[in-house]
Protein backbone atom coordinates (compact mmCIF):
# COMPACT_ATOMS: atom_id res chain seq x y z
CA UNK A 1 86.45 95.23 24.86
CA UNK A 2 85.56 93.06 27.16
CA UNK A 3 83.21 89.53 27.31
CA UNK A 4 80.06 91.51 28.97
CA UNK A 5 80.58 94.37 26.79
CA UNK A 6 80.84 92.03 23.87
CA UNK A 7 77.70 90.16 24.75
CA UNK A 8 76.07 93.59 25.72
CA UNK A 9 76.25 94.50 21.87
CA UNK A 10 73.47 92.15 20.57
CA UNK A 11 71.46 93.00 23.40
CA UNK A 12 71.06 96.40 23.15
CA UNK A 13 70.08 95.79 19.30
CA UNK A 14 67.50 93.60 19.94
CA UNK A 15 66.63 96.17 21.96
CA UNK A 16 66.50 99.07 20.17
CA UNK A 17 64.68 96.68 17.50
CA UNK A 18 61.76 96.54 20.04
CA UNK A 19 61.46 100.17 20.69
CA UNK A 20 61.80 100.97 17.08
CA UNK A 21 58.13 101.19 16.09
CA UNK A 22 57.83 103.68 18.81
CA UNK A 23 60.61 105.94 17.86
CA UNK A 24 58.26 109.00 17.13
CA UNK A 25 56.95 108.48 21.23
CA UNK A 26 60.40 108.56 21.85
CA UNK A 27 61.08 111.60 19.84
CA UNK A 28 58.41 113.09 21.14
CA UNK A 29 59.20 112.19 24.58
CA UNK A 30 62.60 113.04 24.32
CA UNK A 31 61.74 117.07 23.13
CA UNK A 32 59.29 117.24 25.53
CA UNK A 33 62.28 116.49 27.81
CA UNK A 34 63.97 119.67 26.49
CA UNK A 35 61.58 121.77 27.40
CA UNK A 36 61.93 121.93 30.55
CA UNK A 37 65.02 123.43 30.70
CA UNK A 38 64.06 126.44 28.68
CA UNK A 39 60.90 126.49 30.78
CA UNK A 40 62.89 125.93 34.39
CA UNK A 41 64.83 129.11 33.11
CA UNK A 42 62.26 131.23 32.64
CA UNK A 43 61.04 130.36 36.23
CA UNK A 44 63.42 133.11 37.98
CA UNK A 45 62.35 136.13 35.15
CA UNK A 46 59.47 137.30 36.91
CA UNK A 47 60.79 137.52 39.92
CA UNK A 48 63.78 139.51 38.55
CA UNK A 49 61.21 141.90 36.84
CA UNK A 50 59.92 142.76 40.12
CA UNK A 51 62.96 143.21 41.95
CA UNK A 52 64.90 145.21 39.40
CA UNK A 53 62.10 146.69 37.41
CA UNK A 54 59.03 147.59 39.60
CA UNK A 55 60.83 147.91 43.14
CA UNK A 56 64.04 149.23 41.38
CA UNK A 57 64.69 150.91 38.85
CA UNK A 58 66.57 149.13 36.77
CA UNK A 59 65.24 148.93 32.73
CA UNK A 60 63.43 145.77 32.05
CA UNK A 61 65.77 142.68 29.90
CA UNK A 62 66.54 143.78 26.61
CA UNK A 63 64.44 141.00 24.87
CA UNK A 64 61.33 141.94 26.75
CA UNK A 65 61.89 145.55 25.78
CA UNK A 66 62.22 144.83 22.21
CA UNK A 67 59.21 142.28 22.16
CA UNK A 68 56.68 144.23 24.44
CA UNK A 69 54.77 147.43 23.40
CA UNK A 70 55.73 150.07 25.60
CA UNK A 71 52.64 150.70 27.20
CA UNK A 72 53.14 147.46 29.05
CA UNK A 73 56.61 148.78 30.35
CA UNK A 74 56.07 152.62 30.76
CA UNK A 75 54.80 152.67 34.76
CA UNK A 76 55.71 150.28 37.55
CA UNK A 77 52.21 149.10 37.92
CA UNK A 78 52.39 148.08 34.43
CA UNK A 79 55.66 145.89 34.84
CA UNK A 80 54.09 144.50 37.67
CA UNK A 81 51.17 143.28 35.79
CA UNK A 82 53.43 142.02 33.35
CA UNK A 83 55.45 140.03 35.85
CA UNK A 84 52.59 138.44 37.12
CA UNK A 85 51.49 137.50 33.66
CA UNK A 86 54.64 135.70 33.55
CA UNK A 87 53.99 133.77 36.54
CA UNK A 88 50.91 132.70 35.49
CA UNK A 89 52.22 131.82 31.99
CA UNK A 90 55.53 129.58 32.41
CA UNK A 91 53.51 128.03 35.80
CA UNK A 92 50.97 127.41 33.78
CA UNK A 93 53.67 126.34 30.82
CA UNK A 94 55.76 124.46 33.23
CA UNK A 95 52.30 122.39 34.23
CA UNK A 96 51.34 121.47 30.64
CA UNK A 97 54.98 120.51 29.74
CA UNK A 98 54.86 118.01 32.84
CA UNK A 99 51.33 116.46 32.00
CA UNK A 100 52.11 115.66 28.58
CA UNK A 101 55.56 114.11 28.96
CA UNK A 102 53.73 112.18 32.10
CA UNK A 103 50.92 111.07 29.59
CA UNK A 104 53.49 110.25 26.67
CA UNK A 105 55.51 108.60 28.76
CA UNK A 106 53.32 106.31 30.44
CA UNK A 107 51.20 105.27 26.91
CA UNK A 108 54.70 104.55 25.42
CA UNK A 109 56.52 102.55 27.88
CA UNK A 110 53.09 100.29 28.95
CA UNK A 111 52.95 99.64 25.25
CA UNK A 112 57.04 98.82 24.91
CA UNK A 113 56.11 96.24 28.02
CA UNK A 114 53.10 94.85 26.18
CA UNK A 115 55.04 94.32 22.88
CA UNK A 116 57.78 92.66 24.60
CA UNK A 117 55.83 90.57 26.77
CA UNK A 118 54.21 89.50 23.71
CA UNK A 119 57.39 88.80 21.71
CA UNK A 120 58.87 86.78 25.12
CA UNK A 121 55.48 84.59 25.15
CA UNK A 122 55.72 83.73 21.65
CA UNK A 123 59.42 82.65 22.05
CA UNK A 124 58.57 80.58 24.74
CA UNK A 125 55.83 78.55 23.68
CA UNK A 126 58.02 77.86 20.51
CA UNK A 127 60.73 76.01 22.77
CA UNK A 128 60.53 72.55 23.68
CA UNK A 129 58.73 70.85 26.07
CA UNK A 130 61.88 69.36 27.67
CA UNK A 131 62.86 72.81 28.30
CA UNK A 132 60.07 73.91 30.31
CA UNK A 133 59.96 70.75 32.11
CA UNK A 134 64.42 71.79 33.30
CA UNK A 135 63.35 75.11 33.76
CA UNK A 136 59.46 75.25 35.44
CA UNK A 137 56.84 77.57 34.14
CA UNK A 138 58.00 79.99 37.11
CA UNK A 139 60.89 80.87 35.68
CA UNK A 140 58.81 82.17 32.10
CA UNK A 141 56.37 83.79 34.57
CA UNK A 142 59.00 85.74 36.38
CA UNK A 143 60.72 86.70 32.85
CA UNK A 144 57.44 87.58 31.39
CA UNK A 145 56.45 89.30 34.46
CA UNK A 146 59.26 91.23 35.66
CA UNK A 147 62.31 91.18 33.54
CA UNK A 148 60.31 92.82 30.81
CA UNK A 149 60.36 96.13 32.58
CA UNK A 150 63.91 96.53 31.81
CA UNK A 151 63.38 97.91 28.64
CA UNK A 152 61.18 100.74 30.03
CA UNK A 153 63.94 101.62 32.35
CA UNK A 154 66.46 101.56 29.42
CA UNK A 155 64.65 103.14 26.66
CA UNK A 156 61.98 105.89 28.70
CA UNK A 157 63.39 106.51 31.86
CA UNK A 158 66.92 106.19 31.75
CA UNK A 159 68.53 107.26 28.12
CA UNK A 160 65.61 110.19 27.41
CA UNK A 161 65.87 111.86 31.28
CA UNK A 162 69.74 111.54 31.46
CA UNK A 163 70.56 113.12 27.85
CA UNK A 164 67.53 115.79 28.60
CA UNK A 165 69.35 116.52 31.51
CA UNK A 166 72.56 116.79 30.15
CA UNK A 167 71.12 119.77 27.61
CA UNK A 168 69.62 120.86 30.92
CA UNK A 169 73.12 121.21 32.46
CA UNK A 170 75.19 122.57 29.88
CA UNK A 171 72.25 125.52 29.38
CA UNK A 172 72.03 126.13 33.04
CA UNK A 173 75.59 126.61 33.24
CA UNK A 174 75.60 128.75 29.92
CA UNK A 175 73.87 131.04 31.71
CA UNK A 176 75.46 131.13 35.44
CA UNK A 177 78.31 131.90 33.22
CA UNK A 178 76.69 135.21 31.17
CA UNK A 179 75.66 136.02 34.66
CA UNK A 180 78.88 135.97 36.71
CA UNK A 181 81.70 133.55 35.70
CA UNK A 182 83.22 133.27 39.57
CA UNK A 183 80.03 131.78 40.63
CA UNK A 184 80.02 129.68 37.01
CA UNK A 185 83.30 127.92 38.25
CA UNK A 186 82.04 127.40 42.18
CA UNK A 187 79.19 125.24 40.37
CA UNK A 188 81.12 123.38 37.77
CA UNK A 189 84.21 122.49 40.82
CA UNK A 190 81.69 121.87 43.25
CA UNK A 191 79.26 118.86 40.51
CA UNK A 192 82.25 116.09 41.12
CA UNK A 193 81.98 116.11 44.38
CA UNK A 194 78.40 116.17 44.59
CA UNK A 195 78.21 113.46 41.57
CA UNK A 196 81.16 111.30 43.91
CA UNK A 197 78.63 111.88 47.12
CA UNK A 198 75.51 110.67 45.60
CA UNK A 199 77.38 107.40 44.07
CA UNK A 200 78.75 106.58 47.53
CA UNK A 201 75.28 106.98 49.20
């Protein structure tokens, strides 16, 4: 391992030490996270309803048929009605999902900040007066201030959206691949290069 990643160690502790008091917001935060995958998923169904299932006439998905009375799915009107429902529904879904993760978020990383400006205060006014006097008092603004932030980025934004997108992924291309594995391999060959593009620009 290397010096920075050896020095990196204690750091993230201490850091996982702040946000541990909030680790239910963060579990929270972090299912909430899930859900939109399921919910992006279910985006496309209604759509398919009324392409196969009202203008076609193709029998409506399997679990729908087995969930669903069958006066909902006995005329094409009826389908119809039921496709809208389910726009309305996961838009409506889709909607919620976002405001409360937006909500949760927000409460939980202000209140990470707030701790940790606290705890960074306290530390400082228990050093000496010499070292205030090398350093200035801008310097313990600036830390205080701006450096504190970090720990949102780590702990909300950064670790919580790229793990729910991972799960996001992986389902995604779950199922591309029940759907048609040709164009399951075109997307999977085609995420380097895209991942490669984005890092250059």
């Amino acid at each position: 391992m290397s010096a920075t990643g050896t020095t990196d160690v204690p750091l993230y502790r201490r850091l996982l030490g702040v946000a541990r008091p909030y680790w239910l917001h963060l579990a929270g935060l972090f299912l909430l996270s899930l859900l939109s995958g399921p919910i992006g998923l279910l985006t496309p169904l209604p759509l398919k309803i009324v392409v196969d299932s009202v203008i076609g006439s193709r029998p409506l998905p399997r679990f729908l048929e087995g969930l669903l009375p069958a006066v909902l799915t006995a005329s094409p009107s009826s389908r119809l009605a039921l496709a809208i429902g389910l726009l309305l529904g996961t838009s409506l879904l889709g909607h919620l999902q976002g405001s409360v993760s937006t909500l949760l978020r927000t409460y939980t990383a202000e209140k990470l900040v707030v701790d940790f400006r606290a705890r960074l205060l306290g530390h400082l006014q228990r050093l000496s007066v010499s070292y205030h006097d090398m350093k200035g008092s801008a310097d313990s603004v600036y830390r205080i201030q701006s450096d504190t932030t970090a720990l949102q980025n780590i702990c909300v934004d950064t670790t919580i959206s790229m793990i729910a997108s991972g799960f996001t992924l992986a389902a995604m291309l779950f199922v591309t691949a029940r759907i048609d594995w040709g164009l399951a391999l075109v997307a999977t060959a085609i995420s380097p290069v895209l991942y490669l593009l984005s890092r250059i620009y």
